[in-house]
C-alpha atoms as a PDB file:
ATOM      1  CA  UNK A   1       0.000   0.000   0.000  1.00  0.00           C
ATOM      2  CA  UNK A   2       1.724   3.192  -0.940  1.00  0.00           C
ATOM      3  CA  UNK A   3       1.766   5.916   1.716  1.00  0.00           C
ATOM      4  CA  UNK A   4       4.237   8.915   0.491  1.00  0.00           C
ATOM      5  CA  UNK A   5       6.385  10.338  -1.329  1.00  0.00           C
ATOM      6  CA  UNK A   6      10.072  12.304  -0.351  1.00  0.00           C
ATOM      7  CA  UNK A   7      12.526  13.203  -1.704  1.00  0.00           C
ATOM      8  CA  UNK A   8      16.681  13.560  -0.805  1.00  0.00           C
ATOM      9  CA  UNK A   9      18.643  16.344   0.442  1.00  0.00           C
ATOM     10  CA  UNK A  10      21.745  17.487   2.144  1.00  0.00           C
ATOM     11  CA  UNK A  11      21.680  18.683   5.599  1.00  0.00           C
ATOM     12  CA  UNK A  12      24.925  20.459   7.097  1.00  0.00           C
ATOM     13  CA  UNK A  13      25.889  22.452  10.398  1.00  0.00           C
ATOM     14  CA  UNK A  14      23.969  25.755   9.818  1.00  0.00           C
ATOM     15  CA  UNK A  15      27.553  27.853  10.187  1.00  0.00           C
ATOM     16  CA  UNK A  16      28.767  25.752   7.576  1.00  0.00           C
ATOM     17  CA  UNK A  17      32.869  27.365   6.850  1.00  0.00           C
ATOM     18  CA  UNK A  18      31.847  26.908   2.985  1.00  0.00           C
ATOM     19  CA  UNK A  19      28.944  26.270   2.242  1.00  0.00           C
ATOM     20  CA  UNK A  20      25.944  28.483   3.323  1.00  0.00           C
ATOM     21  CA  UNK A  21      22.598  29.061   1.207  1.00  0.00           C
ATOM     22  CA  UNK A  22      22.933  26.517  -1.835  1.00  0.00           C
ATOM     23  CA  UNK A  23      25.668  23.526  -2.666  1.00  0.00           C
ATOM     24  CA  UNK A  24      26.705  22.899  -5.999  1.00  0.00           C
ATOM     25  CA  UNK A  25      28.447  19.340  -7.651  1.00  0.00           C
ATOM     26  CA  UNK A  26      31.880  20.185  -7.007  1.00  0.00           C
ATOM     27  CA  UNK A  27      30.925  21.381  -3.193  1.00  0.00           C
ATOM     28  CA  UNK A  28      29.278  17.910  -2.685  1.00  0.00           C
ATOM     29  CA  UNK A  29      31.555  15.720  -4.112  1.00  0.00           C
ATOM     30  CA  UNK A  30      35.130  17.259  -2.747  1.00  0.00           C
ATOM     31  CA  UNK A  31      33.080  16.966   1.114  1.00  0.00           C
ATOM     32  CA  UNK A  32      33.078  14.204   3.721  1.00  0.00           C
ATOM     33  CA  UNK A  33      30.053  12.556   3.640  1.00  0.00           C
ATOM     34  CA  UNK A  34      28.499  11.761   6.942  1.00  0.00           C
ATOM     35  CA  UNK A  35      26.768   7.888   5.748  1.00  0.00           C
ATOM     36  CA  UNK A  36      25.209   5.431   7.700  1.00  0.00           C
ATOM     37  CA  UNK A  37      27.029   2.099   7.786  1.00  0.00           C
ATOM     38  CA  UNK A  38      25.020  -1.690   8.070  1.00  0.00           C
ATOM     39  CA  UNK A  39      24.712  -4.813   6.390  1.00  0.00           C
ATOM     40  CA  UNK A  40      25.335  -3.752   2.671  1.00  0.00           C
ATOM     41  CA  UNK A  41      24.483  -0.609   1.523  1.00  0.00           C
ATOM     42  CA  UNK A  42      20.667   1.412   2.352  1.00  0.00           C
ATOM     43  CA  UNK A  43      18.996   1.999  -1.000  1.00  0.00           C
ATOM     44  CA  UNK A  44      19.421   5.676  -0.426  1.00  0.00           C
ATOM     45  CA  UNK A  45      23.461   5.157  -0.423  1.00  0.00           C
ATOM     46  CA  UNK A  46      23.027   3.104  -3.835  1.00  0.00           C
ATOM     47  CA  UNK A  47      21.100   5.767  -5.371  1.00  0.00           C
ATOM     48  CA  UNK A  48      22.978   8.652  -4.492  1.00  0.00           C
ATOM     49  CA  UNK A  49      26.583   6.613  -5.582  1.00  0.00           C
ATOM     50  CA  UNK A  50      24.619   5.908  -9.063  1.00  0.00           C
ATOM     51  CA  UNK A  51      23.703   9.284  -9.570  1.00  0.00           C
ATOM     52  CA  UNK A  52      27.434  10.090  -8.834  1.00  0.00           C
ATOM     53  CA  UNK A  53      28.368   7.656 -11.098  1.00  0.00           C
ATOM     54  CA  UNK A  54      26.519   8.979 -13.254  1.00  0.00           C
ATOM     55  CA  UNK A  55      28.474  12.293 -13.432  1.00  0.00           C
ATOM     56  CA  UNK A  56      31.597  10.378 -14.180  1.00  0.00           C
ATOM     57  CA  UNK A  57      32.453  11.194 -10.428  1.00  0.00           C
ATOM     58  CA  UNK A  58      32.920   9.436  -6.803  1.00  0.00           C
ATOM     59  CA  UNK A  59      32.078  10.449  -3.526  1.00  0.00           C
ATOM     60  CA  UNK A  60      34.889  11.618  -1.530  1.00  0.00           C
ATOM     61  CA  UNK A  61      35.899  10.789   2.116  1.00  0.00           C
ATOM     62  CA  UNK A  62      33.051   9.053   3.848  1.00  0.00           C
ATOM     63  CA  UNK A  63      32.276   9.152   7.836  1.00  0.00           C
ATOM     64  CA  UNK A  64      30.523   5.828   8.931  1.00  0.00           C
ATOM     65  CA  UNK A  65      27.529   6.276  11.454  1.00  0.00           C
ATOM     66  CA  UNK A  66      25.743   3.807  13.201  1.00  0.00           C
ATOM     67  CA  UNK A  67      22.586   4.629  11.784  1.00  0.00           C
ATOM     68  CA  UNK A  68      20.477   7.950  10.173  1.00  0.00           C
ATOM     69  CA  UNK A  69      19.765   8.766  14.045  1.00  0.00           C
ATOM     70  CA  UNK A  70      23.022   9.635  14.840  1.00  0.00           C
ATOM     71  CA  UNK A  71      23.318  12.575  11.860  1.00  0.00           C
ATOM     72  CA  UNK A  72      22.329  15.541  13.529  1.00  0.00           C
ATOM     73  CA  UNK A  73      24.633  15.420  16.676  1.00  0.00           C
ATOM     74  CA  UNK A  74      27.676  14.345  14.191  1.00  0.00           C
ATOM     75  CA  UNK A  75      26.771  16.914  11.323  1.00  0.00           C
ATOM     76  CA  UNK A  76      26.455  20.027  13.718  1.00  0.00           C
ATOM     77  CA  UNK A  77      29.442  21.859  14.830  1.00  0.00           C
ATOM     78  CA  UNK A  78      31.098  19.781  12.181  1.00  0.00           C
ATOM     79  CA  UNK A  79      32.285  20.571   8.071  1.00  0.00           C
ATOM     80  CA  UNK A  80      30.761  17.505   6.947  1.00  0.00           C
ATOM     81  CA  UNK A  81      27.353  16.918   4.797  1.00  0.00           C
ATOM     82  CA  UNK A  82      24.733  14.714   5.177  1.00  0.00           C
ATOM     83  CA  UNK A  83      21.939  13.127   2.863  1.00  0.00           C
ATOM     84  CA  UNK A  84      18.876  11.952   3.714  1.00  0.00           C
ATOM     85  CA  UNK A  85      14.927  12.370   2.956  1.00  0.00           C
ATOM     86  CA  UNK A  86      13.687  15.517   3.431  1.00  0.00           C
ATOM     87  CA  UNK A  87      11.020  14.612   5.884  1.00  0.00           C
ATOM     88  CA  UNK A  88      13.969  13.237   8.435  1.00  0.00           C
ATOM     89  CA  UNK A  89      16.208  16.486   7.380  1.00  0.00           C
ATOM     90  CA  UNK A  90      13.263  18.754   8.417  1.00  0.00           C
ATOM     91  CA  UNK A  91      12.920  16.760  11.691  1.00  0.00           C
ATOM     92  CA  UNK A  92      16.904  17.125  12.558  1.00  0.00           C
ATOM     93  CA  UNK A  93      16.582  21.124  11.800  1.00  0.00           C
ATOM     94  CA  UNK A  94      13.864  21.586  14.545  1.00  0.00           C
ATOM     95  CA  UNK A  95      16.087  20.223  16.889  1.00  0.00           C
ATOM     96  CA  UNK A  96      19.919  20.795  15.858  1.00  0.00           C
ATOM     97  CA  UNK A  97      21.348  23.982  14.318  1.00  0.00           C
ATOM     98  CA  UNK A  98      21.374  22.670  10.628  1.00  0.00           C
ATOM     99  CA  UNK A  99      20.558  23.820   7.333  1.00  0.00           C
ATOM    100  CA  UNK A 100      19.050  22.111   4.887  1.00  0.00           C
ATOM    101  CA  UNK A 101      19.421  22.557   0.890  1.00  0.00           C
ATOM    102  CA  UNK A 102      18.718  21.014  -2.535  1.00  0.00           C
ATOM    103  CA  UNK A 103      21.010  18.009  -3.711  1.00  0.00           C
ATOM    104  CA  UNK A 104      22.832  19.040  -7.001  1.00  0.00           C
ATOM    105  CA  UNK A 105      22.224  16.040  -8.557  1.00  0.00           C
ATOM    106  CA  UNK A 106      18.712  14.152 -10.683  1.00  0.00           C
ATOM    107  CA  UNK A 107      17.732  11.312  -7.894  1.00  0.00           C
ATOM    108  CA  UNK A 108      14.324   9.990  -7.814  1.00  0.00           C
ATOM    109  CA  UNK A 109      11.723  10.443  -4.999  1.00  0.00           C
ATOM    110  CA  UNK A 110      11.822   7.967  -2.051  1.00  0.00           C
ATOM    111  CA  UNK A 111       8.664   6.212  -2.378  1.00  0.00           C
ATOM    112  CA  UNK A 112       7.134   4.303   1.158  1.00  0.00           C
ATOM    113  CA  UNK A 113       4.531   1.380   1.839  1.00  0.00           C
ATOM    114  CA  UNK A 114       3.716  -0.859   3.951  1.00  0.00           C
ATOM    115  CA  UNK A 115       3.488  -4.632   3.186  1.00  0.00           C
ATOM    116  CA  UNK A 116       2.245  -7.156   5.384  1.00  0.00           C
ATOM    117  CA  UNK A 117       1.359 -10.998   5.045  1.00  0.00           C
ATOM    118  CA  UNK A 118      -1.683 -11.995   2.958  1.00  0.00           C
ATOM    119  CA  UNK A 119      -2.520 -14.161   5.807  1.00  0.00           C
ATOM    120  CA  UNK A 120      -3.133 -10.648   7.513  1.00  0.00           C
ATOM    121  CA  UNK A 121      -5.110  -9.378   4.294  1.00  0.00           C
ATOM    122  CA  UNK A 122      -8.268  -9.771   6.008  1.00  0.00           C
ATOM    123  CA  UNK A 123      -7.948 -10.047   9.365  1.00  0.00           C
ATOM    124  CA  UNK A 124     -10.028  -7.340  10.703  1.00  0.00           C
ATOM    125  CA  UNK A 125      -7.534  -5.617  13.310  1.00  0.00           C
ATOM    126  CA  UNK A 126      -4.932  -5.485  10.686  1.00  0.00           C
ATOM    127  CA  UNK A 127      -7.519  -3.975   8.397  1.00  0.00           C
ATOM    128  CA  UNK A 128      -8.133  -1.015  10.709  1.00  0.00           C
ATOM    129  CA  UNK A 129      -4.354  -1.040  11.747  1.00  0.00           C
ATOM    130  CA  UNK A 130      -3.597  -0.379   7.961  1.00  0.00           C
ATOM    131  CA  UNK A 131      -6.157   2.137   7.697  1.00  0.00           C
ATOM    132  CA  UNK A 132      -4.501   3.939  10.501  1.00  0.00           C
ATOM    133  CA  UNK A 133      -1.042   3.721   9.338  1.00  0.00           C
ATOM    134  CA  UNK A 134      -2.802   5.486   5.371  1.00  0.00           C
ATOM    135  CA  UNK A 135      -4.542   8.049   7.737  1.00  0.00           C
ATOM    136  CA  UNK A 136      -1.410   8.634   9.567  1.00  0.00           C
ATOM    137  CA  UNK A 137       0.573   8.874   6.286  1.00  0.00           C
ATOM    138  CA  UNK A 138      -1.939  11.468   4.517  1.00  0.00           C
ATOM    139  CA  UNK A 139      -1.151  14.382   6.968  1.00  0.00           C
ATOM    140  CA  UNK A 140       2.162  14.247   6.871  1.00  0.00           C
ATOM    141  CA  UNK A 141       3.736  17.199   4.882  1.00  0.00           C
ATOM    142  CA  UNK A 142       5.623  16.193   1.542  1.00  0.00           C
ATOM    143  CA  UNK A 143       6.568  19.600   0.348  1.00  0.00           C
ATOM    144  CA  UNK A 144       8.811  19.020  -1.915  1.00  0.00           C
ATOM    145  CA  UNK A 145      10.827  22.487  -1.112  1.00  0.00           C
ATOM    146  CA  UNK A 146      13.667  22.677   0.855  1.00  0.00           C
ATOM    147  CA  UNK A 147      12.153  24.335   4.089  1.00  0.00           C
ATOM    148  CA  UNK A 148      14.563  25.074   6.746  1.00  0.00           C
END
C-alpha cells in the first residue's frame, strides 16, 4: 500500500565554513560525507553513488555512522554533509542547528509502503491497523521544497 512520497537532500551544520545558502556538484563531491554504515548498503546510499556515477564522479571521504539517528549530533558543529529524505532532514533542523538545501544532482523520490502478510489481508484488526497507518501517512507534509 503506498503511503508517500520524499525526496533527498543534504543537511549540514547551519555555520557551515563553505557552504551556506545553496551547494553545488563540485561542493558535494570534494566533502566528507556523513553515511550510515550496516549490512550492505541502504537503497538511499546506492542511489545517491549511481547518480554520482553517473556524473563520471565518486564520492569523496566518507564518515561511517551507526545509523540515520546519529546525523544531527555528528553533522552540527562539524564541516561535513549529510543526505537523507527531506522529511527526516526537516525533523533534525527543529532540533539541531542545521541547514538544509537542494542536492545538485537528478535522484528519484523515495517512495514508502507498507506490506504485510496476505494471511493478515483480512484479518479485521490489521484492516483497521492499515487504515490507521494510510490516515497517519496522509497528513504528513511532503513539500517538496527545501524548508529550513
Amino acid at each position: 500500500m503506498p503511503l508517500w512520497q520524499d525526496r533527498i537532500v543534504c543537511i549540514l551544520d547551519r555555520h557551515h565554513p563553505r557552504v551556506r545558502g545553496s551547494l553545488n556538484l563540485a561542493q558535494y563531491l570534494s566533502m566528507v560525507h556523513a553515511r550510515p554504515l550496516g549490512w550492505g548498503r541502504t537503497t538511499t546510499s546506492r542511489v545517491i553513488d549511481a547518480a554520482v556515477e553517473r556524473e563520471g564522479a565518486k564520492l569523496g571521504l566518507t564518515f561511517g555512522v551507526q545509523n540515520m539517528l546519529t546525523l544531527p549530533q555528528i553533522l552540527s558543529g562539524s564541516d561535513l554533509v549529510g543526505t537523507v529524505p527531506q522529511m527526516l532532514a526537516r525533523s533534525f533542523a527543529a532540533q539541531y542547528p542545521l541547514q538544509l538545501l537542494e542536492l545538485p544532482l537528478q535522484l528519484p523520490k523515495v517512495r514508502y509502503a507498507s506490506y504485510w502478510h496476505e494471511r493478515s489481508h483480512k484479518d479485521p484488526a490489521h484492516r483497521w491497523l492499515r487504515q490507521m497507518v494510510l490516515s497517519a501517512a496522509r497528513t504528513l507534509n511532503t513539500d517538496s521544497r527545501v524548508a529550513q
